[in-house]
C-alpha atoms as a PDB file:
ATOM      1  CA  UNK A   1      90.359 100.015 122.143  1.00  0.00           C
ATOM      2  CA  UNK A   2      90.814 100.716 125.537  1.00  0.00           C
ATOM      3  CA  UNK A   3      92.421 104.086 127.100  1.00  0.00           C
ATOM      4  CA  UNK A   4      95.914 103.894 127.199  1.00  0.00           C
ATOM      5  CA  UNK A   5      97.620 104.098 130.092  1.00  0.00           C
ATOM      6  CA  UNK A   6     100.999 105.740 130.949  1.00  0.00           C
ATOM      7  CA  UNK A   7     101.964 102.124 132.461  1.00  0.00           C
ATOM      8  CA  UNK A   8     101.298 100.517 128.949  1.00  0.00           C
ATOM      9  CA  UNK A   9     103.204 103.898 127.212  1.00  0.00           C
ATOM     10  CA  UNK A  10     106.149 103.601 129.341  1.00  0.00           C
ATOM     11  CA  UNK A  11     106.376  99.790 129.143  1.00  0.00           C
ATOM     12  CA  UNK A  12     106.481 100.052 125.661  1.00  0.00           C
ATOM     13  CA  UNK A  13     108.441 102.538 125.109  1.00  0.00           C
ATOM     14  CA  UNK A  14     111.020 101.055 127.585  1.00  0.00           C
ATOM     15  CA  UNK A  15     110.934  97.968 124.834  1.00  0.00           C
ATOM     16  CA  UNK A  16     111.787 100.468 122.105  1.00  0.00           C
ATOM     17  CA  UNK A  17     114.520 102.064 123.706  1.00  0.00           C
ATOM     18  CA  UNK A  18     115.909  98.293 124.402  1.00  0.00           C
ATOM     19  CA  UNK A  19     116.026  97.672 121.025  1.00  0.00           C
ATOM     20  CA  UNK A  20     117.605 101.280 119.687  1.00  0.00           C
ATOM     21  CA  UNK A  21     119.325 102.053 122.473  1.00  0.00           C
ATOM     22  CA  UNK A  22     121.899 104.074 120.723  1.00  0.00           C
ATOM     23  CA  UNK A  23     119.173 106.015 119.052  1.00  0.00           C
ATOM     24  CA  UNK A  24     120.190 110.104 118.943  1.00  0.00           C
ATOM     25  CA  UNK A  25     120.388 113.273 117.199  1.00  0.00           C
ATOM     26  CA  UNK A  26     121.559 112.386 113.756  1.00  0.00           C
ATOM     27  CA  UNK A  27     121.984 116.087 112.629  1.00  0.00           C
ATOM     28  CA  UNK A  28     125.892 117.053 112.944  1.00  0.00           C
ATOM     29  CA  UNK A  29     126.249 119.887 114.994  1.00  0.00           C
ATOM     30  CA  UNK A  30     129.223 121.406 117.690  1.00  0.00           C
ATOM     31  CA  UNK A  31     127.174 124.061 119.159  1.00  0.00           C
ATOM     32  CA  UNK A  32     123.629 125.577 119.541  1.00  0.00           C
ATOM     33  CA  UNK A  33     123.473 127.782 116.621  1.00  0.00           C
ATOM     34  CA  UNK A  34     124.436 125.094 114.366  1.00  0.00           C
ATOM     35  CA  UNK A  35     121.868 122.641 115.948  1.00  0.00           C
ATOM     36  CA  UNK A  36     119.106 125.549 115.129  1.00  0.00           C
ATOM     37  CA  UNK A  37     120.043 126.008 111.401  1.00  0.00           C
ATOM     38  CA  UNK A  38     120.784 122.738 110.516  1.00  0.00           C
ATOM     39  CA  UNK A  39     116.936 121.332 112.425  1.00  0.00           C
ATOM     40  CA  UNK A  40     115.095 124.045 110.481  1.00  0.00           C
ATOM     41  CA  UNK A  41     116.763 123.050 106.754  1.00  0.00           C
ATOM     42  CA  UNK A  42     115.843 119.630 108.201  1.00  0.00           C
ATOM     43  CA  UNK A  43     112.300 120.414 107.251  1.00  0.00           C
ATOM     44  CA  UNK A  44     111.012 118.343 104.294  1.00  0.00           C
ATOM     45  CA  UNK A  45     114.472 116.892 103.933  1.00  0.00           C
ATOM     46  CA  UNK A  46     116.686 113.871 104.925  1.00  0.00           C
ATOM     47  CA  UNK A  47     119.308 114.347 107.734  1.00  0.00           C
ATOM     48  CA  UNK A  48     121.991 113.183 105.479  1.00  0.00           C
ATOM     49  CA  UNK A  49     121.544 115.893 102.690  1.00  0.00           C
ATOM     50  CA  UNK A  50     121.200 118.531 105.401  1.00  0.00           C
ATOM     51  CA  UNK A  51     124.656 116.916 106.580  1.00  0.00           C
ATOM     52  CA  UNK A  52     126.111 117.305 103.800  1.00  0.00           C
ATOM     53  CA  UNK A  53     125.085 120.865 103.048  1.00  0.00           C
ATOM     54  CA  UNK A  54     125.842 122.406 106.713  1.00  0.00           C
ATOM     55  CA  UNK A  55     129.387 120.998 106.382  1.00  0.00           C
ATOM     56  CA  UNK A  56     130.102 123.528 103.635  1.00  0.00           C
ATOM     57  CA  UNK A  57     127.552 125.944 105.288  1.00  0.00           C
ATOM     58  CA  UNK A  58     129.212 126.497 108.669  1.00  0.00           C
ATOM     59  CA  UNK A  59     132.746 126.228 107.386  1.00  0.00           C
ATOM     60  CA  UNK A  60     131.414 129.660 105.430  1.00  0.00           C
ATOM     61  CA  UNK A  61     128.881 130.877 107.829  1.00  0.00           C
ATOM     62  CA  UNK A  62     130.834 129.514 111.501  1.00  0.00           C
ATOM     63  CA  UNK A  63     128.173 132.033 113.352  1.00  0.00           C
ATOM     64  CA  UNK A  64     125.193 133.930 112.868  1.00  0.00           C
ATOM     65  CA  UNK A  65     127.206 137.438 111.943  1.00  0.00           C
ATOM     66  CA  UNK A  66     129.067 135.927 109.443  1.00  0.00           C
ATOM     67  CA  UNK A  67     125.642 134.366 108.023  1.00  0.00           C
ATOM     68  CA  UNK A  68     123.842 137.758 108.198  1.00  0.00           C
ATOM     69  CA  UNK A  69     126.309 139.623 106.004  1.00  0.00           C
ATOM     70  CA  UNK A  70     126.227 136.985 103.915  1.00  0.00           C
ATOM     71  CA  UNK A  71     122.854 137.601 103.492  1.00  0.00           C
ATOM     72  CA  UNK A  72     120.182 135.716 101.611  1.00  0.00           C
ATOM     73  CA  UNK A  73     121.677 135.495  98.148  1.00  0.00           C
ATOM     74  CA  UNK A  74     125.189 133.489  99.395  1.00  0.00           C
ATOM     75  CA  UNK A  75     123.042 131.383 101.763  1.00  0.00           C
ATOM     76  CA  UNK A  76     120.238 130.235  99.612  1.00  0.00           C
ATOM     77  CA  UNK A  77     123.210 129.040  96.908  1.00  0.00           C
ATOM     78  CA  UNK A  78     124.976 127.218  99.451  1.00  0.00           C
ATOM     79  CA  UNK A  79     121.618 125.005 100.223  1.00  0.00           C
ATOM     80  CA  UNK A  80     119.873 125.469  97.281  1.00  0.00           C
ATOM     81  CA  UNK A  81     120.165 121.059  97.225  1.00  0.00           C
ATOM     82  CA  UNK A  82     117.453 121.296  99.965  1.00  0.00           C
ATOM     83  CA  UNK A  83     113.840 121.838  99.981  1.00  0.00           C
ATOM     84  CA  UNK A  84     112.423 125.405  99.588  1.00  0.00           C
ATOM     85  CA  UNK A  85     116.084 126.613  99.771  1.00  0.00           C
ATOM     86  CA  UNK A  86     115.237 130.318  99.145  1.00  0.00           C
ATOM     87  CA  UNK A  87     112.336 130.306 101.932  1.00  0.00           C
ATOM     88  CA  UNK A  88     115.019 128.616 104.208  1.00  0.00           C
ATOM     89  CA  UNK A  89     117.608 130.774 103.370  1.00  0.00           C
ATOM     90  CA  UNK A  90     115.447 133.952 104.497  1.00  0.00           C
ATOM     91  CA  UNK A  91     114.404 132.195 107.966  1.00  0.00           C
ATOM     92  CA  UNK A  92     118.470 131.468 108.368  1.00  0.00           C
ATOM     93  CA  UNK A  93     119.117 134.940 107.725  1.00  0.00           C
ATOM     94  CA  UNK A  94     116.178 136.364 109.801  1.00  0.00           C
ATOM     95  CA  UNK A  95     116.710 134.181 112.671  1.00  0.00           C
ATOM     96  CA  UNK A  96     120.642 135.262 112.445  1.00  0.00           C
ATOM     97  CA  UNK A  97     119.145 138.820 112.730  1.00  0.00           C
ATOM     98  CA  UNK A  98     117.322 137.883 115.818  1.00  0.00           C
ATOM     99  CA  UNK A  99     119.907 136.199 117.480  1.00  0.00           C
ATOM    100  CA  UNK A 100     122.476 138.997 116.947  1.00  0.00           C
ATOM    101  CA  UNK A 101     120.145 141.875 118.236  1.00  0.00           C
ATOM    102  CA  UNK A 102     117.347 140.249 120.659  1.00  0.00           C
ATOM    103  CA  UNK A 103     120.117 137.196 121.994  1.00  0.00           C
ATOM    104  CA  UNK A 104     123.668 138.655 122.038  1.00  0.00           C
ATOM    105  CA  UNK A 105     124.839 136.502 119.502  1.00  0.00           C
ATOM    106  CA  UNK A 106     123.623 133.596 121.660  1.00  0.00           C
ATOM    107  CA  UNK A 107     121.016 131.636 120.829  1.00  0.00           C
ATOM    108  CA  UNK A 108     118.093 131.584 123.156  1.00  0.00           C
ATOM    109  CA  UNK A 109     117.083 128.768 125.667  1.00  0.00           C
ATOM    110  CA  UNK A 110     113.268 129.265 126.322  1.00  0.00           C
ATOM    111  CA  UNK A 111     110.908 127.648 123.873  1.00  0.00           C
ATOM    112  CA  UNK A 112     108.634 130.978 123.988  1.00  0.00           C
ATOM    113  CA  UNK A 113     111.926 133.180 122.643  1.00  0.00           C
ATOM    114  CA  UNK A 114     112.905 130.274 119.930  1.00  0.00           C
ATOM    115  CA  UNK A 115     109.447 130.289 118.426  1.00  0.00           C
ATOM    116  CA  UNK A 116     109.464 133.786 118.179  1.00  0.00           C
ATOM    117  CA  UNK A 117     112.946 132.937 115.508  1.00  0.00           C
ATOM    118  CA  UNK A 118     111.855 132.596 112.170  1.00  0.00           C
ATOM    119  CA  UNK A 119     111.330 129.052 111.026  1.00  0.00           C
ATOM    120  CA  UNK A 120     111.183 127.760 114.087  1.00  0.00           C
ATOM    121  CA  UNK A 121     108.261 126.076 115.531  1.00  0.00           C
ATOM    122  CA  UNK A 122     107.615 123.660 118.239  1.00  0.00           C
ATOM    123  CA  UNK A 123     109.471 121.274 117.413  1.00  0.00           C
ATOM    124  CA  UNK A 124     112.575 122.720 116.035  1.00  0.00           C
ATOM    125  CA  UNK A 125     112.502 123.958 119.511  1.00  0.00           C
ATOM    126  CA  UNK A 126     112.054 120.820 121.361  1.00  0.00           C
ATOM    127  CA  UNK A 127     114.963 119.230 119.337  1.00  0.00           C
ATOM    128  CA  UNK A 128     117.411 122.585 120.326  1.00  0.00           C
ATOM    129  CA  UNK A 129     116.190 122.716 124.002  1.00  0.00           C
ATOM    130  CA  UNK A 130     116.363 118.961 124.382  1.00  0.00           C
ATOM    131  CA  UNK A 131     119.755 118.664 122.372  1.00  0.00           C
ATOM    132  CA  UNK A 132     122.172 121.331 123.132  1.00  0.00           C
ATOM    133  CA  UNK A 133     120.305 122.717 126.341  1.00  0.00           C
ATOM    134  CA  UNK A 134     119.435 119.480 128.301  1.00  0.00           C
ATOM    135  CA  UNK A 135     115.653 120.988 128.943  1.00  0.00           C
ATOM    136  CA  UNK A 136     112.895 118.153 128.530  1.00  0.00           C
ATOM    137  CA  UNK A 137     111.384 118.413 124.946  1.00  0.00           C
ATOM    138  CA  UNK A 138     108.843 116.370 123.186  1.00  0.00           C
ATOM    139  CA  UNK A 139     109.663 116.253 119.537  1.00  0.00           C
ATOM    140  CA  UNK A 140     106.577 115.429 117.128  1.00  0.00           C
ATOM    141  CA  UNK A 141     107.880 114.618 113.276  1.00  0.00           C
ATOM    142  CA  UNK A 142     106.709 113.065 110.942  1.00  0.00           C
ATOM    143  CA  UNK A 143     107.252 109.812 112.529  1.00  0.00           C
ATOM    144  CA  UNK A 144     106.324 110.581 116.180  1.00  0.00           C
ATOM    145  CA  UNK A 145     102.842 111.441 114.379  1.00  0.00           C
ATOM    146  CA  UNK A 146     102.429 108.732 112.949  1.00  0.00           C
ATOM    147  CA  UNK A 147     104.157 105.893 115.447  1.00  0.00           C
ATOM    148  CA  UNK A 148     102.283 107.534 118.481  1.00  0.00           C
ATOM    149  CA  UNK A 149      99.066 107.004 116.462  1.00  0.00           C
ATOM    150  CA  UNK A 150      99.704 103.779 115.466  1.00  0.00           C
ATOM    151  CA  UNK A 151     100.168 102.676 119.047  1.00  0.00           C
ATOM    152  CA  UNK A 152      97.040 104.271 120.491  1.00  0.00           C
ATOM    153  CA  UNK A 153      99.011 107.419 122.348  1.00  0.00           C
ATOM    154  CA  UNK A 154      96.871 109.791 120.974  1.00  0.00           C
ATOM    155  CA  UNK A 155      93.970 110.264 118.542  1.00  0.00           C
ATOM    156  CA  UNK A 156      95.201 113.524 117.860  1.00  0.00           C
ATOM    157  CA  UNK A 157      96.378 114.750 114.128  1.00  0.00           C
ATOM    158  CA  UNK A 158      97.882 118.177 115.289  1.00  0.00           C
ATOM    159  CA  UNK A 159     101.361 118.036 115.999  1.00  0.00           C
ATOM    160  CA  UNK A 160     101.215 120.546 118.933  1.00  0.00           C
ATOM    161  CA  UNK A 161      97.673 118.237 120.898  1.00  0.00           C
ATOM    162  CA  UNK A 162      99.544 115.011 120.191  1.00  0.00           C
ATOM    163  CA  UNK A 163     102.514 116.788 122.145  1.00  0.00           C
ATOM    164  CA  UNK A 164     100.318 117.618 124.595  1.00  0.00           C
ATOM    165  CA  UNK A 165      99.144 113.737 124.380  1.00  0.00           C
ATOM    166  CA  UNK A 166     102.556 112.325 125.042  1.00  0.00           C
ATOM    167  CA  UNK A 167     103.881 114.615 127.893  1.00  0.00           C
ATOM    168  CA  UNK A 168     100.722 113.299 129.201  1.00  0.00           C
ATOM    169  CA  UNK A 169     101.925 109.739 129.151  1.00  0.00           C
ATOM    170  CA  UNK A 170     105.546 109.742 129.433  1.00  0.00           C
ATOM    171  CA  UNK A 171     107.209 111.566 132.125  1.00  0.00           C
ATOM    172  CA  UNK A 172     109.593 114.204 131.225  1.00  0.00           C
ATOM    173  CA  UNK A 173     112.786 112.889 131.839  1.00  0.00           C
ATOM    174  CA  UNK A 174     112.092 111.034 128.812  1.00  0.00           C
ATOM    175  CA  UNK A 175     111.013 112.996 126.170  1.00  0.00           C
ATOM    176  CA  UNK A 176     114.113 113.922 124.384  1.00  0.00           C
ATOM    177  CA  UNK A 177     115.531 110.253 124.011  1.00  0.00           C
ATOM    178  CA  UNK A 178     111.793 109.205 123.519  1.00  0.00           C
ATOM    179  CA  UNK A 179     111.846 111.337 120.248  1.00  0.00           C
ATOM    180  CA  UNK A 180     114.823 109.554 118.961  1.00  0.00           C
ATOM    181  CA  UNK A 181     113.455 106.086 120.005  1.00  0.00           C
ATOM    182  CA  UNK A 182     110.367 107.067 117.645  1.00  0.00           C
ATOM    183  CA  UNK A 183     111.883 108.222 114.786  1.00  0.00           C
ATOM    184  CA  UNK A 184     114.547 105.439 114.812  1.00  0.00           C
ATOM    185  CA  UNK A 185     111.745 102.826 115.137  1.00  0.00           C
ATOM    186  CA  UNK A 186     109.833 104.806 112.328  1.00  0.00           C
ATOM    187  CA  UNK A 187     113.023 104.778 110.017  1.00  0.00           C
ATOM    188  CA  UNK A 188     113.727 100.537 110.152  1.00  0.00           C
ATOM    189  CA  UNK A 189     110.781  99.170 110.473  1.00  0.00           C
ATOM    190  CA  UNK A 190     107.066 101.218 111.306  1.00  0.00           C
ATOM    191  CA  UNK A 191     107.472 103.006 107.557  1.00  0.00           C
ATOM    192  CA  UNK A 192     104.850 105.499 105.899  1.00  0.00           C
ATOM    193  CA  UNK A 193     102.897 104.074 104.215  1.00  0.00           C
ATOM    194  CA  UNK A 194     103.351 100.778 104.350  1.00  0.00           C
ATOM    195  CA  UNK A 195     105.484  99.159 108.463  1.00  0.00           C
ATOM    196  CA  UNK A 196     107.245  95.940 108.294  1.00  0.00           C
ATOM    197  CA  UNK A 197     105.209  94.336 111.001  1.00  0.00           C
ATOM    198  CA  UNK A 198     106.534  90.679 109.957  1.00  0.00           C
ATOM    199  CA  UNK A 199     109.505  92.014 111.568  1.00  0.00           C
ATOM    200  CA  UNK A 200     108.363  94.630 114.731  1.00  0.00           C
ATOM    201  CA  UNK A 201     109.030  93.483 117.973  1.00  0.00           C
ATOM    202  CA  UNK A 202     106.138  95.231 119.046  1.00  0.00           C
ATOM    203  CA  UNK A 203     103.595  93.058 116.760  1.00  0.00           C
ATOM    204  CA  UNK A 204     102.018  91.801 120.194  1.00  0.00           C
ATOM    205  CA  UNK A 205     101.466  95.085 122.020  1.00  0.00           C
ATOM    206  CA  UNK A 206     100.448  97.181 118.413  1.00  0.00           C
ATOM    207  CA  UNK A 207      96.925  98.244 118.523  1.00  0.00           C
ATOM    208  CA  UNK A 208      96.876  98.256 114.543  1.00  0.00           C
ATOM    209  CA  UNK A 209      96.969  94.025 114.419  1.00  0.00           C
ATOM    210  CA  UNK A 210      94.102  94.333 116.788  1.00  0.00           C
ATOM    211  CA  UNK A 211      96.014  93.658 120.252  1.00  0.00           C
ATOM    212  CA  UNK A 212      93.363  95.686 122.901  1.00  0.00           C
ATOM    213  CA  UNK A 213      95.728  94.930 125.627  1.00  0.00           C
ATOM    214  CA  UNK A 214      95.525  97.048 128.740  1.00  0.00           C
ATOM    215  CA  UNK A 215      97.451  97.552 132.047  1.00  0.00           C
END
């Protein structure tokens, strides 16, 4: 297969956005903080039960110094419908910590200071800095891994290199909506573990039917 090229990237990822063009966010949130908590319960589990459990969360917890004296024990009952609920509820209580006495109450903008929040990796902090701050981020899930591989961005299996990867090919005024184009075209139709290619729209460009084209 030939080397892709950020031409071919682009090109095709112009055709994705074309057909999801109202692809977005599809965690509710009104503000930062609740952005951050609801993306790291988000991990290992659908958008719509973490929906449905930060609409009860934040009506009890509206900011992180009401979720600290909560403390662990009144969070982890309130999600305990979503994976690894007691190891999530100590990362929403520590990061509440951090935000209250390293932040102001505020939660930080710089992906170095968001890592540094527990539960928070990479790309809970791409989705918060893209999302609520407007700051170019390159979100890799589950199905920006595997879609990216799929179409011959990267070789990488590392969520962080196959970042790297796709900064590489798509310019950075893209990478927040190109994370949502992904993951949309992962959700309807390029599936784990099985796509729908009878039905992709990108049958003719996809590297896995054996199309080597090149630009």
């Amino acid at each position: 297969m030939p080397r892709m090229t950020r031409a071919r990237a682009q090109e095709t990822l112009k055709r994705l956005q074309d057909i999801y063009p109202t692809a977005h966010c599809a965690l509710n949130y009104r503000s930062p903080w609740e952005l951050l908590i609801a993306t790291i319960l988000s991990a290992q589990c659908t958008d719509e039960r973490v929906n449905k459990v930060t609409a009860v969360l934040f009506e009890r917890f509206p900011g992180p110094r009401e979720m600290l004296e909560g403390g662990e024990d009144e969070v982890a009952e309130i999600i305990r419908s979503v994976g690894c609920y007691r190891t999530k509820a100590r990362s929403l209580v520590g990061t509440a910590h951090k935000v209250l006495t390293l932040h102001h109450g505020e939660v930080p903008q710089s992906l170095e200071a968001l890592v540094n929040l527990p539960g928070v990796g990479r790309k809970t902090a791409n989705v918060v800095r893209g999302n609520a701050f407007d700051f170019p981020g390159m979100v890799v899930d589950t199905h920006v891994k595997r879609i990216s591989f799929r179409l011959g961005w990267t070789r990488q299996t590392d969520p962080d290199r196959i970042e790297k990867d796709l900064c590489r090919l798509l310019p950075d005024r893209v990478w927040t909506q190109a994370g949502h184009t992904l993951i949309a075209h992962g959700r309807a139709l390029c599936k784990a573990p099985t796509p729908i290619c009878s039905q992709c729209p990108l049958l003719d460009e996809c590297p896995r039917n054996g199309v080597s084209r090149s630009k």
